[in-house]
N, C-alpha and C. Protein backbone atom coordinates (compact mmCIF):
# COMPACT_ATOMS: atom_id res chain seq x y z
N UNK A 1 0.84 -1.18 0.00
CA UNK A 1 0.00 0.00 0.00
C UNK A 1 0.89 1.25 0.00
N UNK A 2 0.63 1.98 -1.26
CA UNK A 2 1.32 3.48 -1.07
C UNK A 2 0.72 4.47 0.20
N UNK A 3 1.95 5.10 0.69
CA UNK A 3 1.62 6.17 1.70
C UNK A 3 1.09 7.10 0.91
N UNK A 4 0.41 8.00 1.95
CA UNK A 4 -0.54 9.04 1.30
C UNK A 4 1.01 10.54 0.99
N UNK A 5 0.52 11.00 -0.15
CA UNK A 5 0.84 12.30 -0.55
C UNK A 5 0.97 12.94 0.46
N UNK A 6 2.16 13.83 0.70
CA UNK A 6 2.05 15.05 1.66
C UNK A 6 0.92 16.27 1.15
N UNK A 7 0.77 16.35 1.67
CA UNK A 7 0.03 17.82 1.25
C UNK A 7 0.67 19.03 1.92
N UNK A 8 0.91 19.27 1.26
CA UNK A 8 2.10 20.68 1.50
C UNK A 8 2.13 21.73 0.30
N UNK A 9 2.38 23.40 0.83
CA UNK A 9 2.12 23.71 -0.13
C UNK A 9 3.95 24.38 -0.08
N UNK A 10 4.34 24.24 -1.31
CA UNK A 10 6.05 24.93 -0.76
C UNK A 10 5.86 26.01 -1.71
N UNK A 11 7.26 26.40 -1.56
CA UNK A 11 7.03 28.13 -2.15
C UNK A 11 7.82 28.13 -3.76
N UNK A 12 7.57 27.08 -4.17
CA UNK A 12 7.40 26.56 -5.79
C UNK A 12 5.76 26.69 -6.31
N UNK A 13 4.80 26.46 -5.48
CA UNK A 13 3.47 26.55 -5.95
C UNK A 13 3.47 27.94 -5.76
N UNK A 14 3.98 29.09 -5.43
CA UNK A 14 3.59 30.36 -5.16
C UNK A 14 4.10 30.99 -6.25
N UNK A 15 2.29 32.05 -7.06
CA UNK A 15 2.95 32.76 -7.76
C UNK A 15 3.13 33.97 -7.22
N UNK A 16 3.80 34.76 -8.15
CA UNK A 16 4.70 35.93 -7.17
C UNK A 16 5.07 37.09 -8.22
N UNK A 17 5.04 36.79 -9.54
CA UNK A 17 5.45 38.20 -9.88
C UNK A 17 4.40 38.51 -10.59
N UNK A 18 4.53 39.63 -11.34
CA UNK A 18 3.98 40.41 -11.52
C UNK A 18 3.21 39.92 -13.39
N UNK A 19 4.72 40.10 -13.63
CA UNK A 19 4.40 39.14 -15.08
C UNK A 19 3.17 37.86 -15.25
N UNK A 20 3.04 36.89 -14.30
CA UNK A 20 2.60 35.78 -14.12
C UNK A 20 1.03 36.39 -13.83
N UNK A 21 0.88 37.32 -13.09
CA UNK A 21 -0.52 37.83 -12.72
C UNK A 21 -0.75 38.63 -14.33
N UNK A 22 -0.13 39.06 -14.77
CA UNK A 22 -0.51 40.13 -15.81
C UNK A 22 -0.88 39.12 -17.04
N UNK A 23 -0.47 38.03 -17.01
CA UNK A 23 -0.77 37.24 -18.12
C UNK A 23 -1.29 36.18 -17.90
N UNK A 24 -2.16 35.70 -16.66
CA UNK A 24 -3.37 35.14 -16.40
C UNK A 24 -4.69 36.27 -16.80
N UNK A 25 -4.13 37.71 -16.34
CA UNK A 25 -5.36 38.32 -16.75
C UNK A 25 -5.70 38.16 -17.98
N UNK A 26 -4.31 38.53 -19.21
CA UNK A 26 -4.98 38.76 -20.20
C UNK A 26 -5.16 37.33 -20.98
N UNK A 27 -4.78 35.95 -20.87
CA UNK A 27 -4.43 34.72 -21.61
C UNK A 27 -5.46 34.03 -20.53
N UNK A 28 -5.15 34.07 -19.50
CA UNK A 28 -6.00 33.49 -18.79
C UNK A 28 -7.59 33.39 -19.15
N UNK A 29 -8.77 32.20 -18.08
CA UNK A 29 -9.81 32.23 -18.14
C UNK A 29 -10.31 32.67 -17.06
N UNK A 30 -11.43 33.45 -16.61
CA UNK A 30 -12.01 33.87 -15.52
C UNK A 30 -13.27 33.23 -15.18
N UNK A 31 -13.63 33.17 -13.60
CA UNK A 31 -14.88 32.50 -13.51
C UNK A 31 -15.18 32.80 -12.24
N UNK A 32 -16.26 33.62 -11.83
CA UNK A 32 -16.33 33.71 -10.66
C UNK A 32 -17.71 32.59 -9.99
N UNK A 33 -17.56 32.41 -8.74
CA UNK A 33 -18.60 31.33 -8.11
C UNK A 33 -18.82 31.86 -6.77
N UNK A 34 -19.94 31.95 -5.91
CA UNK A 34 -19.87 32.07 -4.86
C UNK A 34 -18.89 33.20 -4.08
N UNK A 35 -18.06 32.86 -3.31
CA UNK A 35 -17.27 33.44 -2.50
C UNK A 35 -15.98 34.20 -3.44
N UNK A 36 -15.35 33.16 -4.28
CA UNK A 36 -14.51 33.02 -4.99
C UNK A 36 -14.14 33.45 -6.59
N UNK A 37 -13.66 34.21 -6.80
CA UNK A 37 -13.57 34.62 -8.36
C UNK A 37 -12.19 33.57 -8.50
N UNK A 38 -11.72 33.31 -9.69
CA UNK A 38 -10.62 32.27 -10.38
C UNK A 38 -10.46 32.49 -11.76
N UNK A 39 -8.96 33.09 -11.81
CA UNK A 39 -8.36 33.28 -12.86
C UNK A 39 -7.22 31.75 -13.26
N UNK A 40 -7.25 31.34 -14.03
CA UNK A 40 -6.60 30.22 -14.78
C UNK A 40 -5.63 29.80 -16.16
N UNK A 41 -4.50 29.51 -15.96
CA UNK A 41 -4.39 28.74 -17.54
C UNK A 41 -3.89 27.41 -17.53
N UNK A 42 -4.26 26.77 -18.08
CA UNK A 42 -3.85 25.28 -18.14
C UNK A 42 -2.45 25.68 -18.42
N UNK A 43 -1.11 24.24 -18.20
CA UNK A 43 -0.11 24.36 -18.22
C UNK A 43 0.62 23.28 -19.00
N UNK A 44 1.61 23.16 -19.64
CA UNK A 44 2.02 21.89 -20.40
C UNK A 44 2.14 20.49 -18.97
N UNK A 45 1.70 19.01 -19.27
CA UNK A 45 2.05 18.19 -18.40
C UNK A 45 3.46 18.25 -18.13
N UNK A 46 4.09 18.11 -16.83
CA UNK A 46 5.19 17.67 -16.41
C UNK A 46 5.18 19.02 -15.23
N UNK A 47 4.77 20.39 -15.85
CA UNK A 47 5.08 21.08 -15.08
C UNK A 47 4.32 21.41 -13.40
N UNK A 48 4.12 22.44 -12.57
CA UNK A 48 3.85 21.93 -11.21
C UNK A 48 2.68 23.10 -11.36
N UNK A 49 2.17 22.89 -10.29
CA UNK A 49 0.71 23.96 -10.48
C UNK A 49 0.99 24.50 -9.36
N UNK A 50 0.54 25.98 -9.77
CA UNK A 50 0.94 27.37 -8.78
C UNK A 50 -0.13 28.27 -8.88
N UNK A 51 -0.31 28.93 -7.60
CA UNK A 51 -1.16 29.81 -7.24
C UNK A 51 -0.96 30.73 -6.24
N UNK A 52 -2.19 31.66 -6.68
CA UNK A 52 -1.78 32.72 -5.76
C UNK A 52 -3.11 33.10 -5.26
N UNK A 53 -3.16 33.57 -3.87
CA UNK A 53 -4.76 33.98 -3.52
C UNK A 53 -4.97 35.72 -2.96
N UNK A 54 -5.40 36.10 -3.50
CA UNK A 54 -5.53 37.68 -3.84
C UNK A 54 -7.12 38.09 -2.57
N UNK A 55 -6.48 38.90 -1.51
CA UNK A 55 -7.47 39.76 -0.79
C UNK A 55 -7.84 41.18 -0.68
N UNK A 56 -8.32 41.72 -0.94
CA UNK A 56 -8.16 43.84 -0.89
C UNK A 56 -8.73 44.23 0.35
N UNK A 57 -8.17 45.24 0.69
CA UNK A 57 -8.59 45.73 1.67
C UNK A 57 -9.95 46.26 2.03
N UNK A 58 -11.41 46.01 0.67
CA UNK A 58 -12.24 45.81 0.77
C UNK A 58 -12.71 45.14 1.91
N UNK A 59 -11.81 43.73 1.98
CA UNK A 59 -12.63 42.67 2.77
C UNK A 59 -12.72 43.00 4.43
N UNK A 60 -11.91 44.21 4.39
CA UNK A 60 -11.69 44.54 6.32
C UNK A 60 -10.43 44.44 6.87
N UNK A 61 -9.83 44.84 7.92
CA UNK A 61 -8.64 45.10 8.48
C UNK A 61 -8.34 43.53 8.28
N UNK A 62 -6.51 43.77 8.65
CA UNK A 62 -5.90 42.56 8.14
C UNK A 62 -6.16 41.49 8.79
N UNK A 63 -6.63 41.36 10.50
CA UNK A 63 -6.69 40.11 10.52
C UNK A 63 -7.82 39.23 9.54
N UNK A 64 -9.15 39.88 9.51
CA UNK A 64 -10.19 39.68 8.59
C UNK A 64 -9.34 38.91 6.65
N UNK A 65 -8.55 40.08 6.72
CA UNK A 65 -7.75 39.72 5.16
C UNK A 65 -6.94 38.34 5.22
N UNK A 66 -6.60 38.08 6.68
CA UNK A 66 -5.71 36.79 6.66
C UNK A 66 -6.71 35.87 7.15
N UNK A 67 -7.68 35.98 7.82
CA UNK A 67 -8.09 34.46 7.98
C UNK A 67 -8.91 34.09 6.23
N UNK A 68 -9.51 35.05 5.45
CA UNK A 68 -9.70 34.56 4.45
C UNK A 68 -8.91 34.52 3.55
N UNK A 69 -7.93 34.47 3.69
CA UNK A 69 -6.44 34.07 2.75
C UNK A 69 -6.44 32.32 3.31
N UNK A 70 -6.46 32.13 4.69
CA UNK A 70 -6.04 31.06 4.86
C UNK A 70 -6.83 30.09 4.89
N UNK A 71 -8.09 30.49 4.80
CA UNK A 71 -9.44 29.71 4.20
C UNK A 71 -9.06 29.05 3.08
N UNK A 72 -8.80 30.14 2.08
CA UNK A 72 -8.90 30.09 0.42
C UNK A 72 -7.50 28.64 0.82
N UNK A 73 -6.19 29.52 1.47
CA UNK A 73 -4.90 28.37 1.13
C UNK A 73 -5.73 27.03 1.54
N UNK A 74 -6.17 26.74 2.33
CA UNK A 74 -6.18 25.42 3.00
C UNK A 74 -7.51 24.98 1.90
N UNK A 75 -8.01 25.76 1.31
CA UNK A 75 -8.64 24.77 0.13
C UNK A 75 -7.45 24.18 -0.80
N UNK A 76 -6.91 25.20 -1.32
CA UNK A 76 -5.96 24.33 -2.35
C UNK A 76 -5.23 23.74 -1.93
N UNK A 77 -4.82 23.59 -0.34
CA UNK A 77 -3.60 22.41 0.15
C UNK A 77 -4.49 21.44 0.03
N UNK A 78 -5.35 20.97 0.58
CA UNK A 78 -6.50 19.75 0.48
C UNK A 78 -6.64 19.43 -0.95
N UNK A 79 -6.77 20.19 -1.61
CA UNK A 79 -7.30 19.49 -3.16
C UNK A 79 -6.63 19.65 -4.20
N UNK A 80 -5.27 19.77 -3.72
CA UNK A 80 -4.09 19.95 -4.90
C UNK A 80 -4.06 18.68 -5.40
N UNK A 81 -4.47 17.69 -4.95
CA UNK A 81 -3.80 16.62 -6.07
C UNK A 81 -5.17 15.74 -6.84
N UNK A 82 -6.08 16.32 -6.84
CA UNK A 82 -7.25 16.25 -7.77
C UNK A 82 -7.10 16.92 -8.55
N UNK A 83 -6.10 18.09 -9.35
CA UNK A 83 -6.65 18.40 -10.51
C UNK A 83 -5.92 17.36 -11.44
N UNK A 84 -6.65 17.64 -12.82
CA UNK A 84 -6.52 16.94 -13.78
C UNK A 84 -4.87 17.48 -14.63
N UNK A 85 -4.92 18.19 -14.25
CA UNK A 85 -3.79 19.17 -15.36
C UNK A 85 -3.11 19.78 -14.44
N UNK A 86 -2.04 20.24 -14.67
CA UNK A 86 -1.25 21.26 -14.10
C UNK A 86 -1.43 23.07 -14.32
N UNK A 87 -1.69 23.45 -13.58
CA UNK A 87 -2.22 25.36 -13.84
C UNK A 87 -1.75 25.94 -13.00
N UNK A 88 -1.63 27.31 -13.51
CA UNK A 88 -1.36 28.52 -12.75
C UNK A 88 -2.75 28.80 -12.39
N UNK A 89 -2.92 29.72 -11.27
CA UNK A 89 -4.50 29.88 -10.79
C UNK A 89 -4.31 31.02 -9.92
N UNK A 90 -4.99 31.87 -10.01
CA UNK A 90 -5.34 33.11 -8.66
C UNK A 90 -6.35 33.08 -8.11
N UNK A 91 -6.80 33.29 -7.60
CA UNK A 91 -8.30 33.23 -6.38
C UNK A 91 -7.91 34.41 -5.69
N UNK A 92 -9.36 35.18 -6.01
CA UNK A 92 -9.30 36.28 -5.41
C UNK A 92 -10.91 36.15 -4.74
N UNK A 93 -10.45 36.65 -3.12
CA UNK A 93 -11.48 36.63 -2.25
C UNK A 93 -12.68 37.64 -2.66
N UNK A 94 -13.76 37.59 -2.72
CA UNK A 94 -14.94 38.51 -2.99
C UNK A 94 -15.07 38.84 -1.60
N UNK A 95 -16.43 39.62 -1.41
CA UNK A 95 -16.73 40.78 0.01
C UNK A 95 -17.67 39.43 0.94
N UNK A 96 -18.22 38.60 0.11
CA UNK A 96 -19.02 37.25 0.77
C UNK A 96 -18.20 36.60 1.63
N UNK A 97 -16.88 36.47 1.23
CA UNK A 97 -15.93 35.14 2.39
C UNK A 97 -16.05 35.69 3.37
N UNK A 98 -16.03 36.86 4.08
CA UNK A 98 -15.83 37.51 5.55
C UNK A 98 -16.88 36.99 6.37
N UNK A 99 -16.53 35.96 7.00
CA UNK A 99 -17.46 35.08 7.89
C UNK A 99 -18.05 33.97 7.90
N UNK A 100 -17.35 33.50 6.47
CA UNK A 100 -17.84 31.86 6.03
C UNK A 100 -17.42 31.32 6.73
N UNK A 101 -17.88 30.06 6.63
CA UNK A 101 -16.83 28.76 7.57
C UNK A 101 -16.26 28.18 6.32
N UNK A 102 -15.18 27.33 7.07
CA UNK A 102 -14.38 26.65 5.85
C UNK A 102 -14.76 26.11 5.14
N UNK A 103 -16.27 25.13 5.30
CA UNK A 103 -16.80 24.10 4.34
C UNK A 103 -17.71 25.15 3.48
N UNK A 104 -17.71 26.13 3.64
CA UNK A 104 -18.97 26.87 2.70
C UNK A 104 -17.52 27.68 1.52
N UNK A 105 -16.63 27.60 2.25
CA UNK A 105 -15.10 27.78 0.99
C UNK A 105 -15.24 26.97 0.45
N UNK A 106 -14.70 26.02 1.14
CA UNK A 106 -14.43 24.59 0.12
C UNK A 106 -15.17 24.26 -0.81
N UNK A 107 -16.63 24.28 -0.93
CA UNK A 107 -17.93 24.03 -1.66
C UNK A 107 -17.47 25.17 -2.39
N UNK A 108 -17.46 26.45 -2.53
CA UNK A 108 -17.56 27.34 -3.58
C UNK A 108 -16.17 27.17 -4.21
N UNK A 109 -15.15 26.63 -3.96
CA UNK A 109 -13.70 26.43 -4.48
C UNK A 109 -13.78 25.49 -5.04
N UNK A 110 -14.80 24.06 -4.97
CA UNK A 110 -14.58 22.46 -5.44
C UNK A 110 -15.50 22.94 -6.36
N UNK A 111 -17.19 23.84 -6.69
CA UNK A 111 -17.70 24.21 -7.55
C UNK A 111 -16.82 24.68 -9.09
N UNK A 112 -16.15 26.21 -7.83
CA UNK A 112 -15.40 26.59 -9.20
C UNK A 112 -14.28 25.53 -10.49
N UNK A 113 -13.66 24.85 -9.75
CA UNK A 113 -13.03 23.60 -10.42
C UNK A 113 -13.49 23.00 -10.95
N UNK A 114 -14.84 22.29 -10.15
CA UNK A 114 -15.34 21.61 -11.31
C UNK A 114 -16.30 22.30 -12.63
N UNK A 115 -16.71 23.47 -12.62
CA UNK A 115 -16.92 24.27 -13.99
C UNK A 115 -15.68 24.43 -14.51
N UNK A 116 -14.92 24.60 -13.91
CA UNK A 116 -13.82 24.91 -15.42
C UNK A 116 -12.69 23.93 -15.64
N UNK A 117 -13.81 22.50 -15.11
CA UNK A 117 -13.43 21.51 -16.04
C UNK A 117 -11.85 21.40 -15.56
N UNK A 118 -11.46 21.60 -14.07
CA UNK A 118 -10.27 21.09 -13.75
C UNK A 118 -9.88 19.91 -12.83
N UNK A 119 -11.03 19.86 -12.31
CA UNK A 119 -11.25 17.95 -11.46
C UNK A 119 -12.08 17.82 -12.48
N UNK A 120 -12.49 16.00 -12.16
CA UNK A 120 -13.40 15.39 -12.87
C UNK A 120 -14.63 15.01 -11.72
């Protein structure tokens, strides 16, 4: 019996510049759901899938901005190894997450995926 996958997220899945955001906007696909808007591009196989999760100061002082950052992360640490493909991805928090619980994330994060056709 294989051991289970770590689930970990290291700072290879993190995107970070500027370039990488600027050309999900414009190449990228957008889709917003629920809590969650999601910018995307599929990636050639072999390579590793990276993301980034985007909050504004819309959503309320920072602790407010970090627990729904770490909502959003701990969806994609859990369900990183269901997608089908390898992608770059941003998730940007809408004004709704401020006070969700985690499973009402998770549901609007496993929705968005599965519309754009990145789990099965």
């Amino acid at each position: 019996m294989k051991p289970p996958a770590r689930l970990r997220l290291t700072r290879a899945m993190r995107l970070r510049h500027r370039a990488d955001f600027a050309r999900l906007k414009q190449q990228g696909q957008r889709l917003a759901q629920g809590c969650l808007v999601l910018n995307w591009q599929e990636l050639p196989p072999g390579t590793s899938t990276r993301f980034a999760v985007i909050t504004t100061r819309k959503l309320g002082k920072a602790v407010v901005r970090n627990r729904c950052r770490r909502l959003v992360r701990e969806c994609v640490r859990l369900h990183q190894h269901v997608l089908r493909v390898p992608v770059d991805m941003v998730l940007i928090a809408r004004a709704s997450i401020v006070g969700q619980s985690f499973a009402t994330v998770e549901r609007d994060y496993l929705r968005l995926l599965r519309e754009a056709a990145l789990i099965d």
